[in-house]
N, C-alpha and C. Protein backbone atom coordinates (compact mmCIF):
# COMPACT_ATOMS: atom_id res chain seq x y z
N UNK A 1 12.40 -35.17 -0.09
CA UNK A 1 11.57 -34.18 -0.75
C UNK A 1 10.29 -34.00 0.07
N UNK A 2 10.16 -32.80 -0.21
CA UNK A 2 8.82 -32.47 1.08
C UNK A 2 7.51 -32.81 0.21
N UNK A 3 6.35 -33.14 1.24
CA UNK A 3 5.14 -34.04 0.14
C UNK A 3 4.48 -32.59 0.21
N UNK A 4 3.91 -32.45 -0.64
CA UNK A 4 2.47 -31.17 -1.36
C UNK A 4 1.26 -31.86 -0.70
N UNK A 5 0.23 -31.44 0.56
CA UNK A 5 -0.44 -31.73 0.53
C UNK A 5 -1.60 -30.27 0.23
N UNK A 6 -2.77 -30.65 -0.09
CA UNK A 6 -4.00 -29.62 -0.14
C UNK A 6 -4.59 -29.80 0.76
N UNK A 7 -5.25 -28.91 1.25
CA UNK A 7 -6.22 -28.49 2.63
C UNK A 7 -7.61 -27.72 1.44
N UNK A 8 -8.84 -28.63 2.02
CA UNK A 8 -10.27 -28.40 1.91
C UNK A 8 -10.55 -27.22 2.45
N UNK A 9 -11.37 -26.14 1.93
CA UNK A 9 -12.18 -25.35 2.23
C UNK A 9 -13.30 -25.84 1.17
N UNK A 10 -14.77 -25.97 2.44
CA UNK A 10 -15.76 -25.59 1.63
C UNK A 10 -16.62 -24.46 2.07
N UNK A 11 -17.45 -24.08 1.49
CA UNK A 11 -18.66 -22.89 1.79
C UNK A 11 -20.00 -23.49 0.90
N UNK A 12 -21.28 -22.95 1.34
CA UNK A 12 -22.16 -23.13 1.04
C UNK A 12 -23.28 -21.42 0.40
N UNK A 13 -23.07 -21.59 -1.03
CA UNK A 13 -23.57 -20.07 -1.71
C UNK A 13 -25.22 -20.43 -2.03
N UNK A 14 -25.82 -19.77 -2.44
CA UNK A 14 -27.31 -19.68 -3.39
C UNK A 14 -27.04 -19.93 -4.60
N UNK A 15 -27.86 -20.43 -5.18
CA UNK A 15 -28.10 -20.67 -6.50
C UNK A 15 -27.47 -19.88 -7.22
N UNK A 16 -28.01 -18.45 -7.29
CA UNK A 16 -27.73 -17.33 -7.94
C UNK A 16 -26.02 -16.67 -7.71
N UNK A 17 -25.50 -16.83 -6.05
CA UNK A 17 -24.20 -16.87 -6.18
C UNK A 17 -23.57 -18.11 -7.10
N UNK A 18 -23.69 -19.38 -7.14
CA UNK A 18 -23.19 -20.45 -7.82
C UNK A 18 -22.87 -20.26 -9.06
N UNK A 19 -24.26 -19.74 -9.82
CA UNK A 19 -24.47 -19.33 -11.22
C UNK A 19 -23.47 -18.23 -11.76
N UNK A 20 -23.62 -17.34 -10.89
CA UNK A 20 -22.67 -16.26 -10.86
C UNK A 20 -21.33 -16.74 -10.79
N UNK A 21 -20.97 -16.96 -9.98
CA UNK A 21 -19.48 -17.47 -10.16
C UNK A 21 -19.15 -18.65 -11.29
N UNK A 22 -19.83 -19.42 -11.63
CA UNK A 22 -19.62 -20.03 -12.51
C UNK A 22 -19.60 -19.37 -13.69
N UNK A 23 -20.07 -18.20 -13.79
CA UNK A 23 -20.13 -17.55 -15.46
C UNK A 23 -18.78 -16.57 -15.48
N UNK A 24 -18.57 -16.17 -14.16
CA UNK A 24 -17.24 -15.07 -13.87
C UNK A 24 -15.84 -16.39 -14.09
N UNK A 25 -15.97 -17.17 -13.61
CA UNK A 25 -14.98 -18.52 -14.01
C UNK A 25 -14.63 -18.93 -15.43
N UNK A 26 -15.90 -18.89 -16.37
CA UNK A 26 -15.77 -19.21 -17.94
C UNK A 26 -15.50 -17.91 -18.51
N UNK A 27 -15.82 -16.98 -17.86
CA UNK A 27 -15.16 -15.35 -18.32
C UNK A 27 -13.66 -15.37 -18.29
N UNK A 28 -13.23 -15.85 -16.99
CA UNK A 28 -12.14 -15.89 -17.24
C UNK A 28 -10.72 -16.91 -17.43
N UNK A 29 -11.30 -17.97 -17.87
CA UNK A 29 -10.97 -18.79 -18.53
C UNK A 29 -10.11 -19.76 -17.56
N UNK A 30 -11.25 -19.82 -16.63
CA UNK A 30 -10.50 -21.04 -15.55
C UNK A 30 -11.49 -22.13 -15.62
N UNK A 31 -10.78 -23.69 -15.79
CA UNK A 31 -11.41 -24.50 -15.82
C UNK A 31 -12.32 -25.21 -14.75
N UNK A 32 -12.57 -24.87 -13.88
CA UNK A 32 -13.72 -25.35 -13.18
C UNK A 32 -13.49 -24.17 -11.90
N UNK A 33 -14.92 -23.89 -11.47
CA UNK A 33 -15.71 -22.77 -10.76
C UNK A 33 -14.22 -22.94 -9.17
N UNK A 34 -13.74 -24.36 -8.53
CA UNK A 34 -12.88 -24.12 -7.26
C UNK A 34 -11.70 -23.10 -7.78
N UNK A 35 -11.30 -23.42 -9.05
CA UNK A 35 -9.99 -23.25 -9.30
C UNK A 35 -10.18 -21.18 -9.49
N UNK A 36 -11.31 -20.82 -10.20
CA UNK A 36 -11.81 -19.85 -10.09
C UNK A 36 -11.99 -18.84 -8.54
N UNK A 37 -12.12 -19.62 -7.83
CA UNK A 37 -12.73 -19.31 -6.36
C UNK A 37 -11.48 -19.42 -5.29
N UNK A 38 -10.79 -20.25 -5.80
CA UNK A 38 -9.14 -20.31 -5.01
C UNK A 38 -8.22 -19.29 -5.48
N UNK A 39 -8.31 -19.04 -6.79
CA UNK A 39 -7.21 -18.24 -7.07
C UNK A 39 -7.88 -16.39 -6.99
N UNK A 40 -8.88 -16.45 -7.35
CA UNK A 40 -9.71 -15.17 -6.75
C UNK A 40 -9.74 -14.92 -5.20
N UNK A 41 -9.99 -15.58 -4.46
CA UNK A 41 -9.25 -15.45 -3.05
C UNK A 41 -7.91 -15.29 -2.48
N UNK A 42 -7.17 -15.88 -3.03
CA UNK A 42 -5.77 -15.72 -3.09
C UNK A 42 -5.21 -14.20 -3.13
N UNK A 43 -5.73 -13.95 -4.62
CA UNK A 43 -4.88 -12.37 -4.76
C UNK A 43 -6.16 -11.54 -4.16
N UNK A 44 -7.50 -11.64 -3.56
CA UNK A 44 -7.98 -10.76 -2.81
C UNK A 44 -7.55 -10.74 -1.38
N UNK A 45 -6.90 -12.06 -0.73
CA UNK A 45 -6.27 -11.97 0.50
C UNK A 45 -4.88 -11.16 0.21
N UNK A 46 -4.21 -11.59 -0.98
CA UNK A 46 -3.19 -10.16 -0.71
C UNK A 46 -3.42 -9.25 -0.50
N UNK A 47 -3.87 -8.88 -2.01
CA UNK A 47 -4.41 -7.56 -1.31
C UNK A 47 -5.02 -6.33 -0.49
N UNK A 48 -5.64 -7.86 0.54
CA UNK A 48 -6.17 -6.76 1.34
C UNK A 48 -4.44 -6.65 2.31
N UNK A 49 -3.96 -7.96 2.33
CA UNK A 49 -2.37 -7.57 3.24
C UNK A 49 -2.06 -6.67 3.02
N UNK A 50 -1.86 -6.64 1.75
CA UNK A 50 -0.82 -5.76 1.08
C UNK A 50 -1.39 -4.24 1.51
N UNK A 51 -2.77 -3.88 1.66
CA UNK A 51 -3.36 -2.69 1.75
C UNK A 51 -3.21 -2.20 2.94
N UNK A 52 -3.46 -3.40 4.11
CA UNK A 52 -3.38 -2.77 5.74
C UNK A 52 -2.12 -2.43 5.89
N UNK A 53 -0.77 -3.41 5.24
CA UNK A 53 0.07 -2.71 5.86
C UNK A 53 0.60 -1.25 5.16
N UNK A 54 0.10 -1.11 4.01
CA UNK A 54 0.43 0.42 3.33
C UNK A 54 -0.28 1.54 4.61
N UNK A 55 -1.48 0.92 4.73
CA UNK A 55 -2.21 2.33 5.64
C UNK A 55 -1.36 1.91 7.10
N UNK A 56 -1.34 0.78 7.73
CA UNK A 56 -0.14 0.49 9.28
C UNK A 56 1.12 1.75 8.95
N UNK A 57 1.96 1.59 7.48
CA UNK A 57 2.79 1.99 7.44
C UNK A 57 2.20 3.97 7.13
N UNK A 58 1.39 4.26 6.23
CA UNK A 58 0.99 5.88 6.15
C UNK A 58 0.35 5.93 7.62
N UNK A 59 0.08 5.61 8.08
CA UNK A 59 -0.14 6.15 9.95
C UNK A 59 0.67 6.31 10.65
N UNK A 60 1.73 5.40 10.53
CA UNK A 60 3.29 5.65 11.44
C UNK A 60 3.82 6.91 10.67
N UNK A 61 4.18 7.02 9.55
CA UNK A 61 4.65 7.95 8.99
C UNK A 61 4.25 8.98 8.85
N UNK A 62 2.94 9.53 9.24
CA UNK A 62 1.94 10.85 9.43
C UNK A 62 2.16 11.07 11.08
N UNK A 63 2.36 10.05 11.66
CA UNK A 63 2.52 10.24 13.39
C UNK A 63 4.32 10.26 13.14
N UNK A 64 5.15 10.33 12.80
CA UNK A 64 6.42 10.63 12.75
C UNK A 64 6.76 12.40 12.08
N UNK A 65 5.60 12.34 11.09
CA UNK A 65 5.86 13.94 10.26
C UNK A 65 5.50 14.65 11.62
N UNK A 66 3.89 14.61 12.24
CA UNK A 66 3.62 15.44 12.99
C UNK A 66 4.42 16.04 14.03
N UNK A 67 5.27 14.61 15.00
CA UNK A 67 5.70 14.72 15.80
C UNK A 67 7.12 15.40 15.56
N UNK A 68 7.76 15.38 14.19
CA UNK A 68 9.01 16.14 13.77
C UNK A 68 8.40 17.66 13.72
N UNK A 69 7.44 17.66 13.46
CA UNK A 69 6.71 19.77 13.55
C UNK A 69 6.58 20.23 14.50
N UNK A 70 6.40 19.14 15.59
CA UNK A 70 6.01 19.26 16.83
C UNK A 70 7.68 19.75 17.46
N UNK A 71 8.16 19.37 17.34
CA UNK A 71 9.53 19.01 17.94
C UNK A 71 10.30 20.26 18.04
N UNK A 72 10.96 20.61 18.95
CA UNK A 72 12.06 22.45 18.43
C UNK A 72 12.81 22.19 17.85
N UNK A 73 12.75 23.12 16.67
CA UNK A 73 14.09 23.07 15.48
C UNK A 73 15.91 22.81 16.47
N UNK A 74 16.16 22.25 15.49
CA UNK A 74 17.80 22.26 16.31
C UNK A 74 18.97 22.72 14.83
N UNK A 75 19.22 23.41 15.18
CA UNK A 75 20.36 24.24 14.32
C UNK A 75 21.65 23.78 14.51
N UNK A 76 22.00 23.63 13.72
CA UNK A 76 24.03 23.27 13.75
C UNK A 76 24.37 24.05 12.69
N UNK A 77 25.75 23.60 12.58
CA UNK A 77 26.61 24.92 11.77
C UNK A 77 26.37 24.47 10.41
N UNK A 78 26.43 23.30 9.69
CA UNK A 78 25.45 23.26 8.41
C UNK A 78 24.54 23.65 8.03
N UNK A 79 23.14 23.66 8.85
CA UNK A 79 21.62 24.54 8.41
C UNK A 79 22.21 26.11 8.08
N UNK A 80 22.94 26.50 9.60
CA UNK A 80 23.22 28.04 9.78
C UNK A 80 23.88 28.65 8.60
N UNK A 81 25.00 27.55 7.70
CA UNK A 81 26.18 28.13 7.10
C UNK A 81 24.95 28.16 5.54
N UNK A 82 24.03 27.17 5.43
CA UNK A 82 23.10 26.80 4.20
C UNK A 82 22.33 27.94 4.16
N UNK A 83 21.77 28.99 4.97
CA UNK A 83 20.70 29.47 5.89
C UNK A 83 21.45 30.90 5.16
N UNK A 84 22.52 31.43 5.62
CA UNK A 84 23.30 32.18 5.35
C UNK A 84 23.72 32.29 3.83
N UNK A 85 24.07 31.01 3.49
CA UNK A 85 24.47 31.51 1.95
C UNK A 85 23.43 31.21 1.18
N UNK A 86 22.22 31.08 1.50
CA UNK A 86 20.78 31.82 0.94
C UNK A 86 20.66 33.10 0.73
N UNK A 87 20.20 33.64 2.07
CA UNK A 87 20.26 34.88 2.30
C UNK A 87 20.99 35.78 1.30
N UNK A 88 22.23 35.06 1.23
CA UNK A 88 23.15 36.19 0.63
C UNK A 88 22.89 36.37 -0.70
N UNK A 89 22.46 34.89 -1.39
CA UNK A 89 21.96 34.53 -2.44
C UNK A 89 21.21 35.29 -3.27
N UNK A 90 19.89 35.17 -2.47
CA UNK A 90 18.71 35.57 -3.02
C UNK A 90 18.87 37.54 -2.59
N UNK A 91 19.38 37.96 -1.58
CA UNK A 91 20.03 39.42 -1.30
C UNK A 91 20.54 39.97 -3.01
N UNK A 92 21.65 39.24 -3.33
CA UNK A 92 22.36 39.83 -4.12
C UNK A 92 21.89 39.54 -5.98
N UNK A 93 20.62 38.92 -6.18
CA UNK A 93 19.97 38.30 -7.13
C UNK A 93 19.03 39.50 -7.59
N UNK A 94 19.34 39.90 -8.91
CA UNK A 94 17.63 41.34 -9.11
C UNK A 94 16.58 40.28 -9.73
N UNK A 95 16.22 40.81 -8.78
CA UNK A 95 14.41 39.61 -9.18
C UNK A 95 13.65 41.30 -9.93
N UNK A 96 13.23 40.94 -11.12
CA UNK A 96 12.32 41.95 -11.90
C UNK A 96 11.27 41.92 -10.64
N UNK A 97 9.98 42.89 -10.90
CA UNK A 97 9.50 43.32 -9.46
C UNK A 97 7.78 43.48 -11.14
């Protein structure tokens, strides 16, 4: 069985940060100010993961749209035959005016 060990982080805050976090800790109903300060770090390090790679991923995908607009259309006999029985579609449809 694999052993659980913990790894120390400390930091050094002001008074007024201390105080503060200690009252945001009994707000939210964690028993002492580390356990408060570990698990509030935790899901703020996700989230910032979680955030860069959404924008990594909306940048590739805005540089993939562009470069598909960019690109010359290519036609095959599906678009053409889709393309066509539009046309004929909306041709033979009385649209009130």
């Amino acid at each position: 069985m694999k052993s659980m060990t913990n790894e120390r982080i400390t930091t050094r805050v002001s008074i007024e940060s201390k105080e503060l976090l200690e009252k945001a800790a009994a707000l939210a109903g964690y028993a002492s100010i580390n356990s408060f300060i570990a698990n509030t770090m935790i899901s703020e390090a996700k989230r910032l993961i979680t955030q860069e790679h959404f924008l990594v991923l909306s940048k590739s995908d805005a540089l993939a749209f562009v470069n598909a607009l960019d690109a010359p259309v290519k036609s095959n006999s599906r678009f053409l035959n889709a393309a066509r029985k539009h046309k004929e579609t909306v041709n033979n449809e009385n649209y009130p005016i």
